[in-house]
Protein backbone atom coordinates (compact mmCIF):
# COMPACT_ATOMS: atom_id res chain seq x y z
CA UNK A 1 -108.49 -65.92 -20.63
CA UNK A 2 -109.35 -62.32 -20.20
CA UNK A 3 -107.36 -59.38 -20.68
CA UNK A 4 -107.94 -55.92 -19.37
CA UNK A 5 -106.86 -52.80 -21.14
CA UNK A 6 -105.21 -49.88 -19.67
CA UNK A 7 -105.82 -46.79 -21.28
CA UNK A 8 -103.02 -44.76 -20.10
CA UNK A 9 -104.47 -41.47 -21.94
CA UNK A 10 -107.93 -41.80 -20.23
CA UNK A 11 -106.19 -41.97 -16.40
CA UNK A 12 -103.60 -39.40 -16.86
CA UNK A 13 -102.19 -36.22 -18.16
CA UNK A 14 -99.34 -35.75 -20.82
CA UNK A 15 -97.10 -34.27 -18.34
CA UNK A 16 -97.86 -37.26 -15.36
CA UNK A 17 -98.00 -39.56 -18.02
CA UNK A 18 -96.53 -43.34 -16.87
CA UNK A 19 -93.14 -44.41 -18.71
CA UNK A 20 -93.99 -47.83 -20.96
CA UNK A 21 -91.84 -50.42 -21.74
CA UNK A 22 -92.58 -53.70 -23.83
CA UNK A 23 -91.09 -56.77 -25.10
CA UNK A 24 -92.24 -58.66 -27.98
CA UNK A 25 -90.70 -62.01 -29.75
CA UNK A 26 -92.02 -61.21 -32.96
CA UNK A 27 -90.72 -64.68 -34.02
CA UNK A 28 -88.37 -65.76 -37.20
CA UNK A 29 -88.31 -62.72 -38.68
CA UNK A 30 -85.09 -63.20 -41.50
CA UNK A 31 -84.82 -60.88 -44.42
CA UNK A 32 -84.94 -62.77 -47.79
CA UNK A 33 -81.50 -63.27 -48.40
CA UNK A 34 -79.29 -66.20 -47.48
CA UNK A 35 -76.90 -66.23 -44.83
CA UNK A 36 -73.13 -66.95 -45.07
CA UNK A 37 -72.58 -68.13 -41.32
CA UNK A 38 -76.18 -69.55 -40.32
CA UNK A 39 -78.71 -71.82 -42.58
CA UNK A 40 -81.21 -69.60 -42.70
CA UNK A 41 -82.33 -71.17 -46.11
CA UNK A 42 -86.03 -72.29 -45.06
CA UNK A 43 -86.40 -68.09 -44.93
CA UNK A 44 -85.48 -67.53 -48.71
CA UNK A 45 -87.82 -67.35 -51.88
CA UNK A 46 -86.83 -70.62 -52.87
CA UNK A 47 -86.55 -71.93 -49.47
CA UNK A 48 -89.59 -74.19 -48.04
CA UNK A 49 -91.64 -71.38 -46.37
CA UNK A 50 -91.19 -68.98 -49.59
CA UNK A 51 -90.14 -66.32 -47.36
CA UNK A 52 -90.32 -63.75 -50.84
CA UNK A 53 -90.47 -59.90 -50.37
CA UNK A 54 -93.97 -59.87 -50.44
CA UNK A 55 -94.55 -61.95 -47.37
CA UNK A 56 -91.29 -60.26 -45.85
CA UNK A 57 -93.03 -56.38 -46.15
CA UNK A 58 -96.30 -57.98 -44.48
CA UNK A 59 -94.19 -59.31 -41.50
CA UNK A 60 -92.64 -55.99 -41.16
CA UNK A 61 -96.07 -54.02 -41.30
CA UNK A 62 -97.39 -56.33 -39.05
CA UNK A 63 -94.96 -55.65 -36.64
CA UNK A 64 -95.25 -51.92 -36.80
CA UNK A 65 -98.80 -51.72 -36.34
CA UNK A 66 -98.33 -53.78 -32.90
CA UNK A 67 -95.56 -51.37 -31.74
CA UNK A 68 -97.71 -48.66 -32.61
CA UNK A 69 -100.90 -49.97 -30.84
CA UNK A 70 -98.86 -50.24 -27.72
CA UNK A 71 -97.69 -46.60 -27.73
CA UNK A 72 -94.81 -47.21 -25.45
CA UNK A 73 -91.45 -45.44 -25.23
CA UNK A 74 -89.25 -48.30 -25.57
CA UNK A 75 -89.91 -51.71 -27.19
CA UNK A 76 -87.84 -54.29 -26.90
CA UNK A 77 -87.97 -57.24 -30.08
CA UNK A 78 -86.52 -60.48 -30.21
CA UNK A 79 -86.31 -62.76 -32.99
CA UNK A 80 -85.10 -59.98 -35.97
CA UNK A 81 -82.24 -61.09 -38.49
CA UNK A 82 -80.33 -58.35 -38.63
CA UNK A 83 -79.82 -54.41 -38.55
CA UNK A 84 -81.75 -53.69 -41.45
CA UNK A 85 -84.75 -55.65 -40.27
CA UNK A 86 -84.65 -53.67 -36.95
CA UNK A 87 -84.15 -50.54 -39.28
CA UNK A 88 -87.14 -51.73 -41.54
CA UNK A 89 -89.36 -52.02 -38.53
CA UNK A 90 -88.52 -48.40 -37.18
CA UNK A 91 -88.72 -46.96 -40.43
CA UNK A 92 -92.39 -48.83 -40.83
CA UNK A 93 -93.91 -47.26 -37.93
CA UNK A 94 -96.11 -44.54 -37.62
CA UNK A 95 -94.11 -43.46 -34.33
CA UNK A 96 -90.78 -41.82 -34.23
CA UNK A 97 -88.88 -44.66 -33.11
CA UNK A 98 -84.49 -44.84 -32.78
CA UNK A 99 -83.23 -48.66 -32.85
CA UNK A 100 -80.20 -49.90 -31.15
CA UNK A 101 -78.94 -53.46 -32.59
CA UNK A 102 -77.40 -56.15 -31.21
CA UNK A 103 -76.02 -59.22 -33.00
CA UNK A 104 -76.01 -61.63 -30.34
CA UNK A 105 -74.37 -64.74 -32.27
CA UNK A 106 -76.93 -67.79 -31.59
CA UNK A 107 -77.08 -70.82 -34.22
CA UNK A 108 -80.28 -69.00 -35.76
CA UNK A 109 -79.02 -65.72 -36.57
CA UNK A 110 -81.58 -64.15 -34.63
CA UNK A 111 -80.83 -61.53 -32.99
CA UNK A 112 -82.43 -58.39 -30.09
CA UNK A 113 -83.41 -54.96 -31.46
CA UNK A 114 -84.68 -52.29 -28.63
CA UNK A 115 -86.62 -49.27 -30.28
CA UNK A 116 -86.97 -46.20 -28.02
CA UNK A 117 -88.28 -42.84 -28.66
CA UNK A 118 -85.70 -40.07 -28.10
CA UNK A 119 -87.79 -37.49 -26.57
CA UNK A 120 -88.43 -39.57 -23.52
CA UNK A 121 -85.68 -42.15 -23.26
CA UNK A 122 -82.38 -41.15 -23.90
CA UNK A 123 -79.24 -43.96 -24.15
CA UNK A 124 -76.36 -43.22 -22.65
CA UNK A 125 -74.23 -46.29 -22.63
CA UNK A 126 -74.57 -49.98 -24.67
CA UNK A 127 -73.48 -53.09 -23.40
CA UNK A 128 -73.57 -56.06 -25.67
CA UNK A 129 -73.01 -59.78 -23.59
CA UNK A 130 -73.69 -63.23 -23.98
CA UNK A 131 -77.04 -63.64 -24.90
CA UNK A 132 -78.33 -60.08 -23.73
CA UNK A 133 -78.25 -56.36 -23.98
CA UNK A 134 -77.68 -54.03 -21.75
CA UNK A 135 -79.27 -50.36 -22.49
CA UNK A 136 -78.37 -47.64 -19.92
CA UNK A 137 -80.29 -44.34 -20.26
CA UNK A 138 -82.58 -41.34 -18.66
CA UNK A 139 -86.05 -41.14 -18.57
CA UNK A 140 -86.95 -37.84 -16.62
CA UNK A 141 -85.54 -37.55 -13.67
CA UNK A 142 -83.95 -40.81 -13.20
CA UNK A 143 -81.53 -43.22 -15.00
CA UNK A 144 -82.47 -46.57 -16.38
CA UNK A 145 -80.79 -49.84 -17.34
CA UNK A 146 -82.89 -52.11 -20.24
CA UNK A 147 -81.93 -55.87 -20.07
CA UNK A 148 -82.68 -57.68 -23.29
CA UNK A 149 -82.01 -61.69 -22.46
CA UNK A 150 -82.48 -64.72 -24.05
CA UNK A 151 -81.78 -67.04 -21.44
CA UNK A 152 -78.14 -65.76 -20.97
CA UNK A 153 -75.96 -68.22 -18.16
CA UNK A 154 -74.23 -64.86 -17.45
CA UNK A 155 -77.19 -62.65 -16.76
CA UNK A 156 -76.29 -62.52 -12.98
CA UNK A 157 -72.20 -61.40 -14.22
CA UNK A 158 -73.23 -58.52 -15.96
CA UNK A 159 -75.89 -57.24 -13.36
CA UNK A 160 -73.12 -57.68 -10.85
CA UNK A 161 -70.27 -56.56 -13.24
CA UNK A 162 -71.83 -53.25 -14.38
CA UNK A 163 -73.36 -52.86 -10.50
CA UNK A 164 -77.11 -52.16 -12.04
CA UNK A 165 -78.59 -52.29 -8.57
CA UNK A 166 -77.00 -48.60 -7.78
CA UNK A 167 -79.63 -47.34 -9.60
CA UNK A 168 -82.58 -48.91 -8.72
CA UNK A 169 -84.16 -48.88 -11.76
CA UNK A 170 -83.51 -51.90 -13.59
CA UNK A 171 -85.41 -53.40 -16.56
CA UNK A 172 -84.99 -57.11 -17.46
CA UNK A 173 -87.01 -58.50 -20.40
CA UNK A 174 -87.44 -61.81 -22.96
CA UNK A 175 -87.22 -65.52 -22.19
CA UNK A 176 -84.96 -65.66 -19.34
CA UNK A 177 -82.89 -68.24 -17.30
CA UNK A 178 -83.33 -70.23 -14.02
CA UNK A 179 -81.42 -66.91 -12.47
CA UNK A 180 -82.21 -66.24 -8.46
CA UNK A 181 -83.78 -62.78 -9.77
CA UNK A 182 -84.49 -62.26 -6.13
CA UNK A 183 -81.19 -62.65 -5.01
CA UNK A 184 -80.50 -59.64 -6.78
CA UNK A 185 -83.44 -57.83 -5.81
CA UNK A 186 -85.28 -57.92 -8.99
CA UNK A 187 -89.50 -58.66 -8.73
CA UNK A 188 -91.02 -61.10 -11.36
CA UNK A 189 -93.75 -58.23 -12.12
CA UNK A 190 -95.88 -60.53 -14.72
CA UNK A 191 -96.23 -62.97 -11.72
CA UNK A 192 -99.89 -60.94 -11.12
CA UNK A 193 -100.94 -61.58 -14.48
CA UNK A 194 -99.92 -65.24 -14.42
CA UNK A 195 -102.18 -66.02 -10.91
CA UNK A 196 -104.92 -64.55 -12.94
CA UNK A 197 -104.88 -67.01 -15.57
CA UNK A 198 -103.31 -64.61 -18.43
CA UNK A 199 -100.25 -65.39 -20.76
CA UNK A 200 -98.61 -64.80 -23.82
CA UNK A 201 -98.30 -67.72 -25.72
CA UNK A 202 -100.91 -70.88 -26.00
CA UNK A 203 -99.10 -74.27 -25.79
CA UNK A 204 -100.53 -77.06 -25.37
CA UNK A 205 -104.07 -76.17 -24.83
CA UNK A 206 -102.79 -73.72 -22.08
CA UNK A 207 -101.62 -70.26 -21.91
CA UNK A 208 -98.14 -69.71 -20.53
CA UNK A 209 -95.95 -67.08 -19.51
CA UNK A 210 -93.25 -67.71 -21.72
CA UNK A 211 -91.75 -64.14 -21.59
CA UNK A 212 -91.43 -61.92 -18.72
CA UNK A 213 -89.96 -58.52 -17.09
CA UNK A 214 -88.48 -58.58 -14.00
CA UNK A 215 -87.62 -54.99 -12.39
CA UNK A 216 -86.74 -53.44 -9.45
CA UNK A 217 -89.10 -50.31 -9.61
CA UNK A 218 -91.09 -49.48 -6.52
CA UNK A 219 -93.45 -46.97 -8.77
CA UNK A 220 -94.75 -49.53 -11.36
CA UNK A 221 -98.37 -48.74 -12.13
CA UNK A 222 -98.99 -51.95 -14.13
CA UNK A 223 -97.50 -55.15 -15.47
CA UNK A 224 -99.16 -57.18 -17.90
CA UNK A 225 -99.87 -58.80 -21.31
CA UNK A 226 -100.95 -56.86 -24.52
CA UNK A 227 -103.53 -57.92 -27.10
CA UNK A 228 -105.94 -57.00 -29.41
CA UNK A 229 -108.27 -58.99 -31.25
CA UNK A 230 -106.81 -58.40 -34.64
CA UNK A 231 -103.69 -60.17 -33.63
CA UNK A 232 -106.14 -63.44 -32.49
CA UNK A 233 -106.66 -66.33 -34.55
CA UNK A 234 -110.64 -66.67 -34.54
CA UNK A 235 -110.21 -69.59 -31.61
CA UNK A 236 -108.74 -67.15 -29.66
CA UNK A 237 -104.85 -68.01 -30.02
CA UNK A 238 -102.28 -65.50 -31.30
CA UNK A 239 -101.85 -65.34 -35.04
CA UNK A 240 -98.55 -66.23 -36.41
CA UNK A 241 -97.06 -65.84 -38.88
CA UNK A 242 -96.92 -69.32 -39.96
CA UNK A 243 -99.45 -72.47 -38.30
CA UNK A 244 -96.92 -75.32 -38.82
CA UNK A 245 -96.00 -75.09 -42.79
CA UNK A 246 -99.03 -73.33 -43.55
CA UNK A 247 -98.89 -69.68 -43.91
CA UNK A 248 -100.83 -67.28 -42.02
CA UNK A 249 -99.61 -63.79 -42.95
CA UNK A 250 -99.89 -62.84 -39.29
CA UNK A 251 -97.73 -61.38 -36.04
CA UNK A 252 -96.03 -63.90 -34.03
CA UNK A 253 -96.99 -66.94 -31.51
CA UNK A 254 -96.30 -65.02 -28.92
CA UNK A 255 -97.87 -61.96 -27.32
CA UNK A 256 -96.01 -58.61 -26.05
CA UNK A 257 -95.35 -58.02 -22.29
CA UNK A 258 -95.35 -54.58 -21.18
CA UNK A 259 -94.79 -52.78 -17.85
CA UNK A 260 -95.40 -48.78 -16.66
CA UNK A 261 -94.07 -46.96 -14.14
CA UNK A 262 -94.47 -43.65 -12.98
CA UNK A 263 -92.28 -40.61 -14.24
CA UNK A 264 -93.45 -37.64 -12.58
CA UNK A 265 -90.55 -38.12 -10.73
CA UNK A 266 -87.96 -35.00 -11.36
CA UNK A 267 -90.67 -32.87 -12.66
C-alpha cells in the first residue's frame, strides 16, 4: 500500500492556507483508575494489561505527537475514557489545542473528544446525541457542523433535526452506520483513497477502510489517510498499543483520516 503526502506548507501560503480536519481512533485509551459504572478493570495496574501510569503517559505522548504531525485545525479522537484523558492529550501537545468532551454512554466507557484550535475554528453551538457529536462553528468565512459518530441508528435524526444541510458544510467522521449518506447529500470522500488500494487499519491480511468522513464540501482539496513510518510496525502494519496481550508501547490499530478544504473563502 502506498501513501502519498501532502505538504500543505510547500503548495500554499499562510493566508490561502486549506482548513484540515482529522479523525483518529486512538484505541482503549482508559486512565488508570477503575470505573464505578463500566468494567474497565483489564485497564488498571493490577488489571491483566498493567495499564500503570507509566504506560498510561506513553499512550498520551504518543497520541500528541500524531496530532501534532498532522498539523490540522480540528482533530477528532475516539476511543478516550474520559475528560481528563481528552484534557491530558491537549495539554501534551506541542500545538495550542481547546477540547470539547462528550460522554457518549457505550458499555466500554469510551467516549469522543474533538480538539480544535481557536484561532481558526471557533464553536458556536454543542450537540451531544446517541452515539455522536455534533460541533457547530466558523472557520473564515463560513460556518461548519463536525459530526463525531460511532455508528449512531439516529445519525440521519439529528442531521435532519438540527437541518445541517442549510449550511452546506457538513463534516461527518468515525466508524459510521449503514446510513443512505447520499440521501442526504453527503459524499463518502475516502472512497478515492479506498479504489487506490489505501486504508487505515490491516485486518486480515488486508487493509480496510474502517473509518471514514463523509462531507458535503464542493472545495475539498484532498481526502485521505495519514501515516508515517514511526507509527508502522516493521511489517508495515500500524503499531498499537498492544499486539494481542503483548505490549507494544505504540499508537493505535488504526490510522487517522483527514480531509482539507479550501478557506480562502471570505477573505
Amino acid at each position: 500500500m502506498s501513501f502519498c503526502r501532502f505538504d500543505v506548507a510547500a503548495q500554499t501560503t499562510e493566508r490561502t492556507r486549506p482548513f484540515g480536519v482529522a479523525y483518529y481512533d486512538v484505541g482503549a485509551l482508559y486512565d488508570t483508575l477503575p470505573s464505578k459504572f463500566y468494567d474497565d478493570r483489564a485497564y488498571t495496574p493490577e488489571g491483566r494489561m498493567r495499564w500503570d501510569a507509566r504506560r498510561y503517559r506513553r499512550k498520551i505522548e504518543n497520541v500528541a505527537r500524531v496530532v501534532d504531525s498532522m498539523g490540522m485545525d480540528v482533530v477528532a479522537l475516539g476511543g478516550v475514557e474520559n475528560e481528563q484523558v481528552a484534557r491530558d492529550i491537549a495539554e501534551a501537545c506541542d500545538g495550542d489545542y481547546a477540547y470539547i468532551h462528550h460522554t457518549t454512554d457505550s458499555g466500554d466507557g469510551l467516549d469522543f473528544a474533538l480538539l480544535y484550535l481557536g484561532d481558526s475554528f471557533f464553536p458556536r453551538r454543542v450537540t451531544p446525541w446517541r452515539g455522536a457529536l455534533c460541533v457547530e462553528g466558523e472557520t473564515r468565512g463560513r460556518t461548519l457542523a463536525v459530526v463525531i459518530d460511532r455508528r449512531s441508528t439516529s445519525l440521519g435524526v439529528l442531521i435532519a433535526e438540527k437541518e445541517l444541510r442549510r449550511n452546506n458544510n457538513i463534516i461527518i467522521l468515525g466508524s459510521h452506520n449503514k446510513l443512505n449518506f447520499d440521501e442526504y447529500g453527503l459524499t463518502d470522500m475516502t472512497s478515492g483513497a479506498e479504489r487506490a488500494g489505501r486504508g487505515n487499519r490491516f485486518r486480515r491480511g488486508r487493509w480496510e477502510m474502517r473509518d471514514r468522513i463523509f462531507a458535503d464540501l464542493a472545495d475539498s482539496v484532498r481526502c485521505d489517510v495519514y501515516i508515517r513510518s514511526w507509527m508502522l510496525m516493521p511489517d508495515g502494519r500500524p503499531r498499537p498499543t498492544f499486539d494481542g496481550a503483548k505490549y507494544c508501547g505504540g499508537f493505535a490499530s488504526s490510522l487517522p483520516v483527514f480531509i482539507y478544504f479550501d478557506e480562502t473563502v471570505g477573505y
